[in-house]
C-alpha atoms as a PDB file:
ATOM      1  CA  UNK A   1      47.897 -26.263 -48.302  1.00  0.00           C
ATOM      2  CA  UNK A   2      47.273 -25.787 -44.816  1.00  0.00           C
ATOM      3  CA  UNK A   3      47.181 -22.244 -43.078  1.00  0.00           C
ATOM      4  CA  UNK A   4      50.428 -21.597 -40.860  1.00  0.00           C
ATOM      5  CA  UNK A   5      50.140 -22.099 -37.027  1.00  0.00           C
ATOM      6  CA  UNK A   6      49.113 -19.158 -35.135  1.00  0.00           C
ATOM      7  CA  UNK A   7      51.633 -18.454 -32.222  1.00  0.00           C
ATOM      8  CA  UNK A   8      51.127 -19.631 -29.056  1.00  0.00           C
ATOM      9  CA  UNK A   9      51.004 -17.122 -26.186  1.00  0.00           C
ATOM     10  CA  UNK A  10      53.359 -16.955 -23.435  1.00  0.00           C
ATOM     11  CA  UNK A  11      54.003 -14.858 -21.044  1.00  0.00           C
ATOM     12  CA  UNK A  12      57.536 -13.684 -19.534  1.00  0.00           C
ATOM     13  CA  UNK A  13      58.775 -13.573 -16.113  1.00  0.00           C
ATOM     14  CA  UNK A  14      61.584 -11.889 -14.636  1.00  0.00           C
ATOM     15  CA  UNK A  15      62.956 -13.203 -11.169  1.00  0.00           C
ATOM     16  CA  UNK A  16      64.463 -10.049  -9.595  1.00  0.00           C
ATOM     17  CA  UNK A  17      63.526 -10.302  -5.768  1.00  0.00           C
ATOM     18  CA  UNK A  18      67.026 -11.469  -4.508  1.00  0.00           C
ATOM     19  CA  UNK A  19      69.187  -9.100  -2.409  1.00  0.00           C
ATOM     20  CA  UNK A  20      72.011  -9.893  -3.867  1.00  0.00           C
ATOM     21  CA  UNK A  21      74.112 -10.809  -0.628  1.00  0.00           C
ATOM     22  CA  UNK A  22      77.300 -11.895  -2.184  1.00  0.00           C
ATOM     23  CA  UNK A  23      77.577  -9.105  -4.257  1.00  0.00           C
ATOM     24  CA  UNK A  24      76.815  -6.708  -1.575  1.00  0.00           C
ATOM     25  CA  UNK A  25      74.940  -4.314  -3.221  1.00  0.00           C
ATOM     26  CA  UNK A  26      71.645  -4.318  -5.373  1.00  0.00           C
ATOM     27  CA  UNK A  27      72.377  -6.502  -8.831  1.00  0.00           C
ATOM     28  CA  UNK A  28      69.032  -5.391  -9.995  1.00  0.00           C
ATOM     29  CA  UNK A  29      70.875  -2.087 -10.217  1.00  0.00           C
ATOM     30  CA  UNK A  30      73.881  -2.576 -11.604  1.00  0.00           C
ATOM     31  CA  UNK A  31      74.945   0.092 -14.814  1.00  0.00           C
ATOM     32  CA  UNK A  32      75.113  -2.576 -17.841  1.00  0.00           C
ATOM     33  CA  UNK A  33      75.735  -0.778 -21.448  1.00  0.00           C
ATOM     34  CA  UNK A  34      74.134   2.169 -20.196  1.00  0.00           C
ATOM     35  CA  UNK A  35      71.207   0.781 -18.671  1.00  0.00           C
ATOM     36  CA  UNK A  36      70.320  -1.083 -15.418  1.00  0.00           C
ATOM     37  CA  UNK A  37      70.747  -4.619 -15.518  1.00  0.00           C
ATOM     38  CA  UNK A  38      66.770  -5.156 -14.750  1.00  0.00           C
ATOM     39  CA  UNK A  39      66.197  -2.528 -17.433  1.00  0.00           C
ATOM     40  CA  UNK A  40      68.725  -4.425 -19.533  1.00  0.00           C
ATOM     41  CA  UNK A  41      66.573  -8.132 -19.213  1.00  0.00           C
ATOM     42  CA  UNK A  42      63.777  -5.945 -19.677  1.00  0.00           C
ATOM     43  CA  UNK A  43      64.125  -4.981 -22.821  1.00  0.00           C
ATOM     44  CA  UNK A  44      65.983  -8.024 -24.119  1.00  0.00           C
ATOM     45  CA  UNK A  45      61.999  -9.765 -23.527  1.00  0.00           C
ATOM     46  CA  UNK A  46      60.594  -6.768 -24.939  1.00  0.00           C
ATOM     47  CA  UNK A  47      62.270  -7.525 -28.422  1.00  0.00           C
ATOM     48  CA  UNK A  48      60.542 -10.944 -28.195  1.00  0.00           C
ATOM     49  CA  UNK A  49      56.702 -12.055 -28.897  1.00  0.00           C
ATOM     50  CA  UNK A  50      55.755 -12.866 -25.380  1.00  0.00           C
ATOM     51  CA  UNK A  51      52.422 -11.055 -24.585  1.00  0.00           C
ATOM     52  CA  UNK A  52      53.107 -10.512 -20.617  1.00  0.00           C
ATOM     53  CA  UNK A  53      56.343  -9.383 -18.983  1.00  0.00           C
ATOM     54  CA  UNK A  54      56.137 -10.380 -15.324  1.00  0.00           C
ATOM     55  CA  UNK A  55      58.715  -8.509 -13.082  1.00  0.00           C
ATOM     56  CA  UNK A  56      58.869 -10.320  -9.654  1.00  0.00           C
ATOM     57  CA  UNK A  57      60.884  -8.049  -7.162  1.00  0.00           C
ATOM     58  CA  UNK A  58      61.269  -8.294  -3.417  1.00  0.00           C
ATOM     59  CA  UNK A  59      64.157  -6.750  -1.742  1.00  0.00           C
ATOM     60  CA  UNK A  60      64.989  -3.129  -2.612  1.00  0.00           C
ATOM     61  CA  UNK A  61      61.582  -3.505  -4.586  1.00  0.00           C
ATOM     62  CA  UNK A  62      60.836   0.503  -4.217  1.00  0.00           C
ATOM     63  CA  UNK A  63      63.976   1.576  -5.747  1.00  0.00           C
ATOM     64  CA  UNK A  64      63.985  -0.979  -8.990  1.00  0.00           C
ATOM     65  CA  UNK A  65      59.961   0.125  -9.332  1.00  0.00           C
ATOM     66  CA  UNK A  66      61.431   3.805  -9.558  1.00  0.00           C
ATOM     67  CA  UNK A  67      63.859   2.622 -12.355  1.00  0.00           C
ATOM     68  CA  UNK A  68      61.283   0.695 -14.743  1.00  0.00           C
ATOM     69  CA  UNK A  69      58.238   2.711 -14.033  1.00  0.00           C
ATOM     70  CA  UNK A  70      59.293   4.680 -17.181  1.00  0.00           C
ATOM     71  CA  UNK A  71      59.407   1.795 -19.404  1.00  0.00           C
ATOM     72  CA  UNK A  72      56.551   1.930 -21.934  1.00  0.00           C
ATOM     73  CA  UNK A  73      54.887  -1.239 -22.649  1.00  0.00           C
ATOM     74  CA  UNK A  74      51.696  -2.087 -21.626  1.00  0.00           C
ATOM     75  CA  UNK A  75      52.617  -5.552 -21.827  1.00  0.00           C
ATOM     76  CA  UNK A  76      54.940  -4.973 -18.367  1.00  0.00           C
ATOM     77  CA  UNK A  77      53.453  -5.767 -15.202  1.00  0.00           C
ATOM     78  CA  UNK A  78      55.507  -5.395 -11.659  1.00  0.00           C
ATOM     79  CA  UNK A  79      54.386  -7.728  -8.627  1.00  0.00           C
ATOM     80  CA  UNK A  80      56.215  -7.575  -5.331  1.00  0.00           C
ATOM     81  CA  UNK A  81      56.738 -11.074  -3.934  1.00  0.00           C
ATOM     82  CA  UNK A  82      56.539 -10.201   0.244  1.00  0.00           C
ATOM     83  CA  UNK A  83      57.937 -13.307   1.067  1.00  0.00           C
ATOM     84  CA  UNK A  84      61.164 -13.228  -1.349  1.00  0.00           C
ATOM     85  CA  UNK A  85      63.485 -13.645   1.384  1.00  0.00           C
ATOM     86  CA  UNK A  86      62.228 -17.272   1.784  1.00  0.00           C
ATOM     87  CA  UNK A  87      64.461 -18.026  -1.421  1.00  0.00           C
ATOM     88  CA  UNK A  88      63.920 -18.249  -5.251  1.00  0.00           C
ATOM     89  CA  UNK A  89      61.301 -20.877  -5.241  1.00  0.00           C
ATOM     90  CA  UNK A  90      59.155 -18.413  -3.668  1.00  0.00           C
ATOM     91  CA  UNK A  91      59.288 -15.856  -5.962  1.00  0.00           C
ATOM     92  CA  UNK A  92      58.866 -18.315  -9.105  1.00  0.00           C
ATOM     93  CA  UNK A  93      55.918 -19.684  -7.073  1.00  0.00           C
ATOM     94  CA  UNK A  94      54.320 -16.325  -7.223  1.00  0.00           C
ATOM     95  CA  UNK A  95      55.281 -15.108 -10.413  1.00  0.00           C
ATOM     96  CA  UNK A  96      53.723 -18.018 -12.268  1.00  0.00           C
ATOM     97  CA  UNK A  97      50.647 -17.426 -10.080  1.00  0.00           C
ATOM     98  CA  UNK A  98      50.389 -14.084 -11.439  1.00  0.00           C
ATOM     99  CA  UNK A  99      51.740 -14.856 -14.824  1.00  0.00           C
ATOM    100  CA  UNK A 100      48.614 -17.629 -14.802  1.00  0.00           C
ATOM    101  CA  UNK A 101      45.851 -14.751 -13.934  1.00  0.00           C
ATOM    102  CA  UNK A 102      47.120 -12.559 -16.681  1.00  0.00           C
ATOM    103  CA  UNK A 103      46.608 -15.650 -19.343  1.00  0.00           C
ATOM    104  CA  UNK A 104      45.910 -19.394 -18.218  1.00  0.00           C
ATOM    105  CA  UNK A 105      46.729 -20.909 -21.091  1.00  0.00           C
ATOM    106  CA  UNK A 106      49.738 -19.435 -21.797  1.00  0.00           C
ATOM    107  CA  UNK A 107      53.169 -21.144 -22.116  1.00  0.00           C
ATOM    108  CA  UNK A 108      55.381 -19.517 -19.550  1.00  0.00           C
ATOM    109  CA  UNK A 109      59.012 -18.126 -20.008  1.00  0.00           C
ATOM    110  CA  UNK A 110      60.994 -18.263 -16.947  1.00  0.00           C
ATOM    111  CA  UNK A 111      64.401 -15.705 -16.948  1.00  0.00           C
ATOM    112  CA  UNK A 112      66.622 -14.503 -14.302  1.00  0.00           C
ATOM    113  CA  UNK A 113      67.819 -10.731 -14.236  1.00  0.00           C
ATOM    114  CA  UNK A 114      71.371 -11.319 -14.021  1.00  0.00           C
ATOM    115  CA  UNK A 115      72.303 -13.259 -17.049  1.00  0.00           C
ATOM    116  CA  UNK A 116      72.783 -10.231 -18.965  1.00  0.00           C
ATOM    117  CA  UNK A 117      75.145 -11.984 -21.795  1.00  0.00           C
ATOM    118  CA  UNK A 118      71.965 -14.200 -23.023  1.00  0.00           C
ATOM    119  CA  UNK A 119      70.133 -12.497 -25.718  1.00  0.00           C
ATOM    120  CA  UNK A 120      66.890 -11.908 -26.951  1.00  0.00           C
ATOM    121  CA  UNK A 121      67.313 -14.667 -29.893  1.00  0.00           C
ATOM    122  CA  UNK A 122      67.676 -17.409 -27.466  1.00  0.00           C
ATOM    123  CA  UNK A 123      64.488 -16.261 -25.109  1.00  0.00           C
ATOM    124  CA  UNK A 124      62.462 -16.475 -29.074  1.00  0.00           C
ATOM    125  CA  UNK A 125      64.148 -19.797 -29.821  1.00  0.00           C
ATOM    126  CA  UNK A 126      62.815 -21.403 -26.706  1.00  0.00           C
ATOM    127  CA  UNK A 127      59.501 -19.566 -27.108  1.00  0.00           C
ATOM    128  CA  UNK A 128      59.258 -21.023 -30.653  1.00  0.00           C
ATOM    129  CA  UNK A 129      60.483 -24.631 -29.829  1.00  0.00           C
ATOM    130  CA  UNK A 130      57.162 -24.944 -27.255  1.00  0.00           C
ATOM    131  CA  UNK A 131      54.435 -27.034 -29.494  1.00  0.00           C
ATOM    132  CA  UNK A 132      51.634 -30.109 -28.209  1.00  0.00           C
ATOM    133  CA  UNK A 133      53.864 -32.582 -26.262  1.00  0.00           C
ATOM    134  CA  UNK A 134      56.552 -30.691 -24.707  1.00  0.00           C
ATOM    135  CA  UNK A 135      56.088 -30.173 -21.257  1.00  0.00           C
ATOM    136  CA  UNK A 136      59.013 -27.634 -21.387  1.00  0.00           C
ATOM    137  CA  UNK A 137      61.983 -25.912 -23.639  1.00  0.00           C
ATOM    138  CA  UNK A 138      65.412 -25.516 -21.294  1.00  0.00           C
ATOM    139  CA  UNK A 139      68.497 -24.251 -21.702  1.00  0.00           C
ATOM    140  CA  UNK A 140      70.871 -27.087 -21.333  1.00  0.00           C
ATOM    141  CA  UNK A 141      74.064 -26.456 -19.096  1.00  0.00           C
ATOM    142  CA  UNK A 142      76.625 -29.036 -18.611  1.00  0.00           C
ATOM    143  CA  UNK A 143      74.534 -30.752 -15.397  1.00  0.00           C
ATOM    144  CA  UNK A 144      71.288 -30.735 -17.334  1.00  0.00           C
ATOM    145  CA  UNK A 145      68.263 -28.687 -18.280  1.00  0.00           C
ATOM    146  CA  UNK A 146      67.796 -25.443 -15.954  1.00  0.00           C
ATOM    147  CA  UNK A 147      66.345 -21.693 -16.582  1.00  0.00           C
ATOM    148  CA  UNK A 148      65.898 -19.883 -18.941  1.00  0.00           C
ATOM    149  CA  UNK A 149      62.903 -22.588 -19.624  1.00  0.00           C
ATOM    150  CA  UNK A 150      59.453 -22.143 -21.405  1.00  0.00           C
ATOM    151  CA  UNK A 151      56.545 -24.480 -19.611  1.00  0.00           C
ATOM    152  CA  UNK A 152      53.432 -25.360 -20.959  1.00  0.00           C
ATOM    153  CA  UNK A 153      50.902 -24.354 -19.451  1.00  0.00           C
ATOM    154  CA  UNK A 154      49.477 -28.151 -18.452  1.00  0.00           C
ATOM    155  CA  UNK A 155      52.852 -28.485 -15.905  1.00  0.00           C
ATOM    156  CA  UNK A 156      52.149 -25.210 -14.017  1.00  0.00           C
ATOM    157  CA  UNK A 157      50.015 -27.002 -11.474  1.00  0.00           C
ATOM    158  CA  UNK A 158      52.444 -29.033 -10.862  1.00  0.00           C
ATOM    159  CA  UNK A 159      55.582 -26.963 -10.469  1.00  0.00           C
ATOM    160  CA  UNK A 160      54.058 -24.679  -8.220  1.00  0.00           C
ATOM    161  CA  UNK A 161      53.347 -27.177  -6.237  1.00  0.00           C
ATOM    162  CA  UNK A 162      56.508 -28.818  -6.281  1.00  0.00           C
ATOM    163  CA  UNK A 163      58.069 -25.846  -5.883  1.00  0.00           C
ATOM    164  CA  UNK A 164      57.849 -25.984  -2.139  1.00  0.00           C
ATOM    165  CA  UNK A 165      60.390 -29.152  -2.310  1.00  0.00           C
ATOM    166  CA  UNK A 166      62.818 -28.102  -4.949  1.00  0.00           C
ATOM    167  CA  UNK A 167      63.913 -25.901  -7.590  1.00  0.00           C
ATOM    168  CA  UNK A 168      62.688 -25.461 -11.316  1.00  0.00           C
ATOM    169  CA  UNK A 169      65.982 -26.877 -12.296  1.00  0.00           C
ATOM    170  CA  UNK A 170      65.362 -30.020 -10.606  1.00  0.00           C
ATOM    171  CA  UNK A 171      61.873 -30.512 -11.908  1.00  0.00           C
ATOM    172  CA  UNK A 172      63.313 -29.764 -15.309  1.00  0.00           C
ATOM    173  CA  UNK A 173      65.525 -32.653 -14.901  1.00  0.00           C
ATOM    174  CA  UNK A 174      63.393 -35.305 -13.130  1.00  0.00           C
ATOM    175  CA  UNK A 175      60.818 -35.115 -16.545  1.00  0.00           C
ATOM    176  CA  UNK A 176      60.209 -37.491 -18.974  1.00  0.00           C
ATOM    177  CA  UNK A 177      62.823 -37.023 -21.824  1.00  0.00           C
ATOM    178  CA  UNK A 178      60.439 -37.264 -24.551  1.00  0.00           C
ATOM    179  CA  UNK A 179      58.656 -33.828 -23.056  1.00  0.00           C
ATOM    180  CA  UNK A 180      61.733 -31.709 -22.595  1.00  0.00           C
ATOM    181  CA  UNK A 181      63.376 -29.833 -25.089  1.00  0.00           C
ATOM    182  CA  UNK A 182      66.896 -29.077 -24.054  1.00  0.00           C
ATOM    183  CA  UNK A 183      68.562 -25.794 -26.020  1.00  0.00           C
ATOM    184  CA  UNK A 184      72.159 -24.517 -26.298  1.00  0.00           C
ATOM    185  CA  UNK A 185      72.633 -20.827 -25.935  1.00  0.00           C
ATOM    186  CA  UNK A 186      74.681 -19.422 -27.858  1.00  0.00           C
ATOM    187  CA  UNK A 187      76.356 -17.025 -25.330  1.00  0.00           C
ATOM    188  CA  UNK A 188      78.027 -17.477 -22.038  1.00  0.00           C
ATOM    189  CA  UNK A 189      75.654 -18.553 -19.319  1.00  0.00           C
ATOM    190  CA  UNK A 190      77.290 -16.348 -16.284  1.00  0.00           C
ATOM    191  CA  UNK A 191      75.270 -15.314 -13.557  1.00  0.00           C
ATOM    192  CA  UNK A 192      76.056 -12.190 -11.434  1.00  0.00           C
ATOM    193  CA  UNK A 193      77.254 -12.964  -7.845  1.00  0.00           C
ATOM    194  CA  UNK A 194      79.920 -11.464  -7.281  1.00  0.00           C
ATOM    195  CA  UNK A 195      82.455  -8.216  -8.002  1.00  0.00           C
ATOM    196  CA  UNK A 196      84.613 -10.524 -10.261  1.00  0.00           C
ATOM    197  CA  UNK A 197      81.615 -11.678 -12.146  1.00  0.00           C
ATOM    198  CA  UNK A 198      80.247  -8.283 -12.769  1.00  0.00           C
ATOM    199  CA  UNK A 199      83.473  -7.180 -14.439  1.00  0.00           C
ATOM    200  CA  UNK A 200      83.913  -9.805 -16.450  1.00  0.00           C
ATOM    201  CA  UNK A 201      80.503  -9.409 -18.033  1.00  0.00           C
ATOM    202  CA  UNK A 202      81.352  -5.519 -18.299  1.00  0.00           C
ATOM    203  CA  UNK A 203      84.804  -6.229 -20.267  1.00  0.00           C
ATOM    204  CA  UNK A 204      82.394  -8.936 -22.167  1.00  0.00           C
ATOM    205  CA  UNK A 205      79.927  -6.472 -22.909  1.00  0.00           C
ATOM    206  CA  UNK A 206      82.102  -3.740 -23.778  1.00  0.00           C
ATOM    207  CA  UNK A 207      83.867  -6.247 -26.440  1.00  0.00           C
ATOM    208  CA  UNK A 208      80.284  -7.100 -27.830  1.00  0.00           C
ATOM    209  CA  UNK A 209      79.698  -3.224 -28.501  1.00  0.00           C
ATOM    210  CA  UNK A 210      82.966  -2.790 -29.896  1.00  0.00           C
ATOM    211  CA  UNK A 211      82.786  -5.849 -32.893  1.00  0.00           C
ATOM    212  CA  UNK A 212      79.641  -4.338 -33.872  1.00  0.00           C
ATOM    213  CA  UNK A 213      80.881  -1.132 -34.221  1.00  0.00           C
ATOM    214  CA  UNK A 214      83.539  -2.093 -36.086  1.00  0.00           C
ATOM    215  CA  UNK A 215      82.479  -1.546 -40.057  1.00  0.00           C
END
């Protein structure tokens, strides 16, 4: 019988360098559950087997630094992205520069910081979907393949550089079938933009923490 696979490694990043415009306030500092919602994605990645948690921030970077400095993992490492206001492409740019330093050969989880309603078990699934072949492992949404993702680390060359034309979620879509993986998460994929978003996710979140309370 043949010995089991060892894991591959991957590393995490968090995009949380936006300055949240439409919502008017700092999302990266939102009260979700009791935490933060950047120390809420946080420790969602923390429960999974990634060996480098890659916090990109940018605006309001000193504040969200003051936050998470308490957060004790040595596997967490914060990088401030000075050119964040240039958009999100620039801050996954730089994060999977860093992320790339920290291990090279790493596969390469990609999150966003305010999609609090995914969980942990879907950031593991696409971890553990990654294998010789796949080029990535996306989250499918009714337009296609987009983030949260998991990259080898043979396309990181290349998305970097085309990062400076178009999104992840466009090079997602524009590979060969036979090298994605496309996943369905089990919980709703809502992004925080707005007031109207937030509280929904509260109510959502508050419902989740009831039903589990419940004997």
């Amino acid at each position: 019988m043949l010995p089991p696979e060892s894991p591959r490694p991957c590393n995490a990043i968090l995009l949380a360098a936006g300055a949240s415009r439409r919502l008017g306030r700092p999302k990266q500092l939102l009260p979700i559950g009791g935490r933060t919602l950047i120390e809420h994605a946080i420790d969602g990645l923390r429960q999974t087997s990634v060996d480098h948690i890659v916090v990109v921030m940018g605006a309001r970077s000193d504040a969200i630094t003051s936050v998470i400095v308490g957060r004790n993992d040595s596997r967490l490492r914060c990088v401030e992205n000075k050119a964040w206001s240039t958009g999100q492409a620039s801050s996954l740019s730089f994060g999977l520069s860093k992320a790339r330093e920290l291990h090279p050969q790493a596969d390469t989880l990609v999150t966003l910081c305010d999609q609090p309603l995914i969980e942990s078990s879907h950031y593991q699934l696409l971890i553990d979907t990654m294998r010789p072949g796949i080029s990535v492992a996306a989250t499918i949404y009714n337009s296609g393949g987009g983030v949260p993702a998991c990259f080898a680390p043979e396309v990181i060359a290349d998305l970097i550089n085309d990062l400076q034309n178009e999104g992840a979620k466009r090079w997602i879509r524009r590979q060969p079938s036979s090298r994605v993986v496309q996943l369905r998460c089990n919980q709703p994929l809502i992004d925080i933009d707005t007031e109207e978003d937030y509280e929904a996710i509260e109510s959502m979140i508050a419902m989740r923490a009831h039903q589990q309370d419940v004997p």
